[in-house]
Protein backbone atom coordinates (compact mmCIF):
# COMPACT_ATOMS: atom_id res chain seq x y z
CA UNK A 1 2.26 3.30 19.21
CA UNK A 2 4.75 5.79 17.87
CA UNK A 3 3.05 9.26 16.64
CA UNK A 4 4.36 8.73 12.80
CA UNK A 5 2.77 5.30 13.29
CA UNK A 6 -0.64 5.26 10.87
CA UNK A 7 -3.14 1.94 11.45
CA UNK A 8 -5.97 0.52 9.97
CA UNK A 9 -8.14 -2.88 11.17
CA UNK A 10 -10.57 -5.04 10.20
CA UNK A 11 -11.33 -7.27 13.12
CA UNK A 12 -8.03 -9.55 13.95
CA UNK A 13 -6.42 -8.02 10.42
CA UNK A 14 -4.58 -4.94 10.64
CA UNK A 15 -1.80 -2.56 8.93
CA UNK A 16 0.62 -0.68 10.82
CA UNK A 17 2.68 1.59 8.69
CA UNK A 18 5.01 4.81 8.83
CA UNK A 19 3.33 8.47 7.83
CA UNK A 20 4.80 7.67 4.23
CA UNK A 21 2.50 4.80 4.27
CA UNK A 22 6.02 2.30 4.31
CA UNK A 23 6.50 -0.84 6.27
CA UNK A 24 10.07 -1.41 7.96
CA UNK A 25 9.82 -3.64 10.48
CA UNK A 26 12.64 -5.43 12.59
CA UNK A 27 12.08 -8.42 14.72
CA UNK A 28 10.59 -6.51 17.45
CA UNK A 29 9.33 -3.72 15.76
CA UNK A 30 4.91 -4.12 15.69
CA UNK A 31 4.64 -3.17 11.84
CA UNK A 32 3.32 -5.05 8.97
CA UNK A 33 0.06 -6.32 7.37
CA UNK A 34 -0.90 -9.03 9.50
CA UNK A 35 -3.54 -12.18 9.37
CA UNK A 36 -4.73 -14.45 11.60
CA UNK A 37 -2.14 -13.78 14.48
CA UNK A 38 1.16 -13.65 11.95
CA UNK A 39 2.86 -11.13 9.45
CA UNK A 40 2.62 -11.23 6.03
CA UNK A 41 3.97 -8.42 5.15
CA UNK A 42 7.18 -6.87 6.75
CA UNK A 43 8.69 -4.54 4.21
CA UNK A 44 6.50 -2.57 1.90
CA UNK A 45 8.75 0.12 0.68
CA UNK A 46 7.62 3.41 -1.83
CA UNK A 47 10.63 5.59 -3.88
CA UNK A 48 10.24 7.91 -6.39
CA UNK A 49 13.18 7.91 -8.63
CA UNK A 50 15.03 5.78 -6.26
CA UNK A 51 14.24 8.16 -3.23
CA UNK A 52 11.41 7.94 -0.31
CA UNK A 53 9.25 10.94 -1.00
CA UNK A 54 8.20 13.39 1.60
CA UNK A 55 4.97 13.67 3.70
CA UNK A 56 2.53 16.11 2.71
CA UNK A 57 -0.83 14.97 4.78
CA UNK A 58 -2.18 12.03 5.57
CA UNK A 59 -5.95 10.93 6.04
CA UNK A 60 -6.79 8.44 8.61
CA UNK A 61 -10.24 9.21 9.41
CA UNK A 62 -11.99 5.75 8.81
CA UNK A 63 -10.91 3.02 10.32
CA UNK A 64 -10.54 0.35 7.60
CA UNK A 65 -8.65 3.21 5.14
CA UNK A 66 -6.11 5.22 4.98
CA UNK A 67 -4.62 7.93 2.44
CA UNK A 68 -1.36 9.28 2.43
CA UNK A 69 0.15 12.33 0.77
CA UNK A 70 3.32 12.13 -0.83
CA UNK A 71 5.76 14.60 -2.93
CA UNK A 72 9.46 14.14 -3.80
CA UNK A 73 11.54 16.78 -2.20
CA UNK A 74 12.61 19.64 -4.81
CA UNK A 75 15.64 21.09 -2.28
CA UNK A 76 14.58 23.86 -1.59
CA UNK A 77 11.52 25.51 -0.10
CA UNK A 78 11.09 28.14 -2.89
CA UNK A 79 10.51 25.41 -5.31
CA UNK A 80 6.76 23.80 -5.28
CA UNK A 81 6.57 19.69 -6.29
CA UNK A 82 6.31 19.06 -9.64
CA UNK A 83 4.82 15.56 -8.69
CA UNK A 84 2.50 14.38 -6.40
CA UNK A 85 2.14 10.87 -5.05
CA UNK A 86 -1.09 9.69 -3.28
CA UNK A 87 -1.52 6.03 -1.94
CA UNK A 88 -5.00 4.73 -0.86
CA UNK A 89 -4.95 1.90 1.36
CA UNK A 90 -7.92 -0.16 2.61
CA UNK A 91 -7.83 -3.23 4.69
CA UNK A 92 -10.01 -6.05 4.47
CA UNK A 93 -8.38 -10.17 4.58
CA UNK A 94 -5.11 -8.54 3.23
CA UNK A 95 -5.45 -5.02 2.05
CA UNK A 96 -5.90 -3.09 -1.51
CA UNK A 97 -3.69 -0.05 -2.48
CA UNK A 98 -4.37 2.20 -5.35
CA UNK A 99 -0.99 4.70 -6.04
CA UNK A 100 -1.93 7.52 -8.40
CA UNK A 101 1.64 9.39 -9.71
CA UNK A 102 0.41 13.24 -11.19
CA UNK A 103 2.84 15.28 -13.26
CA UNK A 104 1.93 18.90 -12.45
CA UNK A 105 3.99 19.83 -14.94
CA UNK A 106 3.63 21.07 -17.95
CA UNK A 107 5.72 19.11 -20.23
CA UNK A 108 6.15 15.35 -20.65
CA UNK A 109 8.28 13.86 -17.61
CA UNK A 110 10.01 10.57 -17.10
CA UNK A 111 9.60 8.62 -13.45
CA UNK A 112 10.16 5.81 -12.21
CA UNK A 113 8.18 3.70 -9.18
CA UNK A 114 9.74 1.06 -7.04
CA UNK A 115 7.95 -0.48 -4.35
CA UNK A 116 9.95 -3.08 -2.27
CA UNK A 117 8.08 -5.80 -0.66
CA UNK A 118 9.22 -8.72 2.21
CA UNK A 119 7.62 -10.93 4.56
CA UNK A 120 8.88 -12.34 7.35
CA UNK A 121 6.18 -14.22 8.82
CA UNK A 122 6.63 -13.80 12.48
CA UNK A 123 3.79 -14.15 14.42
CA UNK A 124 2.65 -12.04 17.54
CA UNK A 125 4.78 -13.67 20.02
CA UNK A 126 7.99 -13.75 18.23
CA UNK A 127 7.11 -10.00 17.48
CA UNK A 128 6.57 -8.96 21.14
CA UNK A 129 9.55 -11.36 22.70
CA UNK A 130 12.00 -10.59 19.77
CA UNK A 131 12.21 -14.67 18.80
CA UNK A 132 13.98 -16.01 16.09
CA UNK A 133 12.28 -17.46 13.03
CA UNK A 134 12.43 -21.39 12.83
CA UNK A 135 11.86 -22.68 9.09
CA UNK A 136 12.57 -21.24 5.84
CA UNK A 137 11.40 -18.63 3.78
CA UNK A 138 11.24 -17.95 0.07
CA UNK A 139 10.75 -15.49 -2.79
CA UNK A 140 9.64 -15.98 -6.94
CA UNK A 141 7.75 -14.73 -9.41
CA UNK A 142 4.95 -16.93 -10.34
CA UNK A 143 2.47 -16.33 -13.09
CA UNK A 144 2.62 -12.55 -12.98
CA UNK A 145 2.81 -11.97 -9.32
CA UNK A 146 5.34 -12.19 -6.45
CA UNK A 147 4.72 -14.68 -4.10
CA UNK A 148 6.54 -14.30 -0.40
CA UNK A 149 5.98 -17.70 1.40
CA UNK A 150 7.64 -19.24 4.58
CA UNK A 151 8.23 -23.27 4.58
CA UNK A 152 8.12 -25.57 7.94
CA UNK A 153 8.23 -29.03 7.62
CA UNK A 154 4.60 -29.21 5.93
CA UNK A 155 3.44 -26.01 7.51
CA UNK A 156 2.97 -23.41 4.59
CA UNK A 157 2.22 -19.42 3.97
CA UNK A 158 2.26 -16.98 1.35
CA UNK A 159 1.72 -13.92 0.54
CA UNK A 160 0.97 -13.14 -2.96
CA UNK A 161 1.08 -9.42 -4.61
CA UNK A 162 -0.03 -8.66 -7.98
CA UNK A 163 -0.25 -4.87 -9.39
CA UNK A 164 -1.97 -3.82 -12.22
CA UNK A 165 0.09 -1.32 -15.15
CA UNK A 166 2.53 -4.01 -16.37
CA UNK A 167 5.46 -3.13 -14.04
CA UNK A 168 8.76 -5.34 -14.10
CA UNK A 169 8.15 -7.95 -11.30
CA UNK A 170 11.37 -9.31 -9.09
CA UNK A 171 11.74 -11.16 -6.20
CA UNK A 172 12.18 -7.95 -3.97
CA UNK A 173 9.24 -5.88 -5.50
CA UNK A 174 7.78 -3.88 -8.62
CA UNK A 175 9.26 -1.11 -11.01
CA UNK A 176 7.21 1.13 -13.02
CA UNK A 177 8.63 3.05 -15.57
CA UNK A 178 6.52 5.95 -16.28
CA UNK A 179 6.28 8.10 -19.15
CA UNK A 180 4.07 11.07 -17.98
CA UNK A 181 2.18 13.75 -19.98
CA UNK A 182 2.11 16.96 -19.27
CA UNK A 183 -0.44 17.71 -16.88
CA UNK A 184 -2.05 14.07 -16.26
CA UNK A 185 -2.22 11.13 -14.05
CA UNK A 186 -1.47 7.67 -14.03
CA UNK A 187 -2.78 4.47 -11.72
CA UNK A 188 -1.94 1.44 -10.70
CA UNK A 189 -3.76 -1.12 -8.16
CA UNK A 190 -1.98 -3.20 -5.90
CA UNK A 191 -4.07 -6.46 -3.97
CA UNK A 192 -1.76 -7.83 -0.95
CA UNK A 193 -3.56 -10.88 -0.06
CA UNK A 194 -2.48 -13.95 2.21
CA UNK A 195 -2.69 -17.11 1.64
CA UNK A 196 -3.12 -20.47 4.01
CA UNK A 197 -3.55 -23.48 2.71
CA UNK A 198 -5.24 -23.45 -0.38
CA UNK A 199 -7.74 -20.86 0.84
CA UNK A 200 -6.72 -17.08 -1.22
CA UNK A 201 -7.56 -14.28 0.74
CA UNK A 202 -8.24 -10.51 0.20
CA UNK A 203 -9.24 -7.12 1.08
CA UNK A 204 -12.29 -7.40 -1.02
CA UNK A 205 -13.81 -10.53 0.30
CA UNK A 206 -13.50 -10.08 4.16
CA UNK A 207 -17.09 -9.09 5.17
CA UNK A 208 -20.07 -11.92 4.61
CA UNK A 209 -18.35 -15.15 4.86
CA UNK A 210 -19.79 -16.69 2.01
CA UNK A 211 -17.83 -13.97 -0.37
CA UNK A 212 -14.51 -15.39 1.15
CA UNK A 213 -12.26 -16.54 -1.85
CA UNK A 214 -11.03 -19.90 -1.98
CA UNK A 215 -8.86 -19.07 -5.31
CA UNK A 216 -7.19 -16.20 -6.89
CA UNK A 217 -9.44 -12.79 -7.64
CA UNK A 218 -9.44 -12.09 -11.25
CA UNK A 219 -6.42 -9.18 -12.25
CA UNK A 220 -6.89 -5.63 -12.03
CA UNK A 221 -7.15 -3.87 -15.15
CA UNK A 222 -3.82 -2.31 -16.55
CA UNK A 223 -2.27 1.08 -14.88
CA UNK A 224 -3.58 4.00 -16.73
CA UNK A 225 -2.38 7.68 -17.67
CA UNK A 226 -5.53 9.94 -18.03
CA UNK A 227 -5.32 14.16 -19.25
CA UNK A 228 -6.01 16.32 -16.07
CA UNK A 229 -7.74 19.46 -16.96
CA UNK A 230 -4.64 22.10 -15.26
CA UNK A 231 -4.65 20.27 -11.25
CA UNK A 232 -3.48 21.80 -8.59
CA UNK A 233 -0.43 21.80 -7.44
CA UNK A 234 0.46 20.77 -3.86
CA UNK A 235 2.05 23.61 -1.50
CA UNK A 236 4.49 22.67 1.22
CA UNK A 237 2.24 22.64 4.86
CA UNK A 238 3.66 24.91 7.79
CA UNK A 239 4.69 23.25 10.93
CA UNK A 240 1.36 24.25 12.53
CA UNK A 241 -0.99 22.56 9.89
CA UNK A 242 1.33 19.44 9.10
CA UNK A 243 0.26 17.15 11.83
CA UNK A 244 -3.62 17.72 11.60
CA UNK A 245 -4.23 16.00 8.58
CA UNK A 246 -6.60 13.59 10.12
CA UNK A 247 -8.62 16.15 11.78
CA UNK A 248 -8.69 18.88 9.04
CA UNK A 249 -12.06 20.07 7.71
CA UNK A 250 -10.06 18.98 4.27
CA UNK A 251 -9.89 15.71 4.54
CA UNK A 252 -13.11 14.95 6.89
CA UNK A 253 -15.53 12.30 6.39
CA UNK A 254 -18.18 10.24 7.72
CA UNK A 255 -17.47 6.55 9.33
CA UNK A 256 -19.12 4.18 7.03
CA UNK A 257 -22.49 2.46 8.29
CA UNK A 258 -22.49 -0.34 6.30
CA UNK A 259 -19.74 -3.44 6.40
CA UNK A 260 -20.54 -4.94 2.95
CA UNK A 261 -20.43 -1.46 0.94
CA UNK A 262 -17.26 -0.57 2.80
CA UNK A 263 -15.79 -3.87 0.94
CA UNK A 264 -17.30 -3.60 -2.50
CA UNK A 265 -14.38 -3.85 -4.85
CA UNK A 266 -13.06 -0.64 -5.33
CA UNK A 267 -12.96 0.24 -8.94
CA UNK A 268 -9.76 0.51 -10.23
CA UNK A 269 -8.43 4.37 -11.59
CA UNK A 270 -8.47 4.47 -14.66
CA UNK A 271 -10.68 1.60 -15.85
């Protein structure tokens, strides 16, 4: 696996992203969310204002979760971020991201979030041997989410994405427009969660099988801007300390003992 390659598994499910926590994969290319032996996610694309923001750190330390660091490039290096960007990610039967925008500055400021999503639904072999697709697939909006899906004969799968924060839903992704205040936060949750069949499934129902849902989980509640009492603002890391994220006194942490608190459903910022 490349070295800007970040993973994280539960059992046969896994993630494979870049360090900005993005999915771009190409036919042969081993990144994605996938299920059960295929991908159901391809492309899951973060920009800030219409650009990819850079890496600051990343935390990979448990296995199931991953946090990753991001701030939108000022130009120059004598000019610290005036936004941060931090997307949690844990995996579970499809996987749960929270993305928490802060304005560290001090006067109101005006953003908007895009996050591009695809699926191509290749499964391992076609990945490894480069095959092409056979079938169809498809994109909509349905009831407040976007649903992915690939169609054979009367062979079907879907992915379905909903996000909490009202954002403007399209058949390639999400938008949030964001009105910040000075000095505060704002959150959004984002459940990824495949779907075979009519069984629904997602990161918060993939440890005891009797928790495994057979329909839709109930919606997130709405994205959230909260006051921050003066936060800190993020410095640009030197070339020695930028690739140690994951083993950085900073950002250490202790593996998780126990399967079914790891998968409680994380509560959502800003409930």
């Amino acid at each position: 696996m490349p070295k800007d390659e970040i993973s994280i598994l539960d059992g046969a499910t896994f993630v494979v992203s870049d360090s900005h926590g993005d999915v771009e994969a190409g036919p042969d290319q081993v990144q994605g969310l996938f299920f059960r032996d295929t991908r159901f996610l391809s492309r899951w694309v973060l920009t800030v204002d219409g650009e990819r923001p850079d890496v600051l750190s990343v935390e990979n330390t448990k296995y199931f979760e991953a946090q990753f660091f991001l701030y939108p490039p000022t130009g120059t290096i004598y000019e610290n971020p005036y936004l941060s960007v931090i997307r949690k990610r844990k995996v579970g039967d499809g996987f749960h991201e929270d993305v928490t925008v802060l304005n560290h500055r001090s006067e109101p400021l005006s953003v908007e979030i895009r996050l591009e999503a695809g699926a191509d639904f290749a499964d391992l072999f076609e990945v490894k041997d480069a095959l092409e697709k056979k079938g169809e697939t498809y994109r909509e909006v349905r009831e407040g989410e976007l649903v992915l899906g690939y169609r054979r004969e009367g062979f079907v799968r879907e992915t379905r994405i909903s996000a909490s924060g009202h954002p403007e839903i399209s058949k390639d992704g999400f938008r949030f427009r964001l009105e910040l205040a000075p000095q505060s936060e704002w959150n959004t949750c984002i459940d990824v969660c495949p779907v075979l069949g009519d069984e629904v499934w997602s990161s918060s129902t993939a440890t005891i099988p009797t928790w495994r849902a057979r329909t839709w989980p109930s919606r997130w509640t709405s994205g959230s801007q909260r006051r921050r009492p003066s936060p800190p603002i993020p410095t640009r890391l030197s070339t020695s300390t930028a690739g140690a994220s994951s083993t950085s006194p900073l950002f250490a942490s202790t593996r998780s003992s126990s399967r079914a608190s790891r998968y409680q459903r994380p509560a959502c910022p800003g409930s």
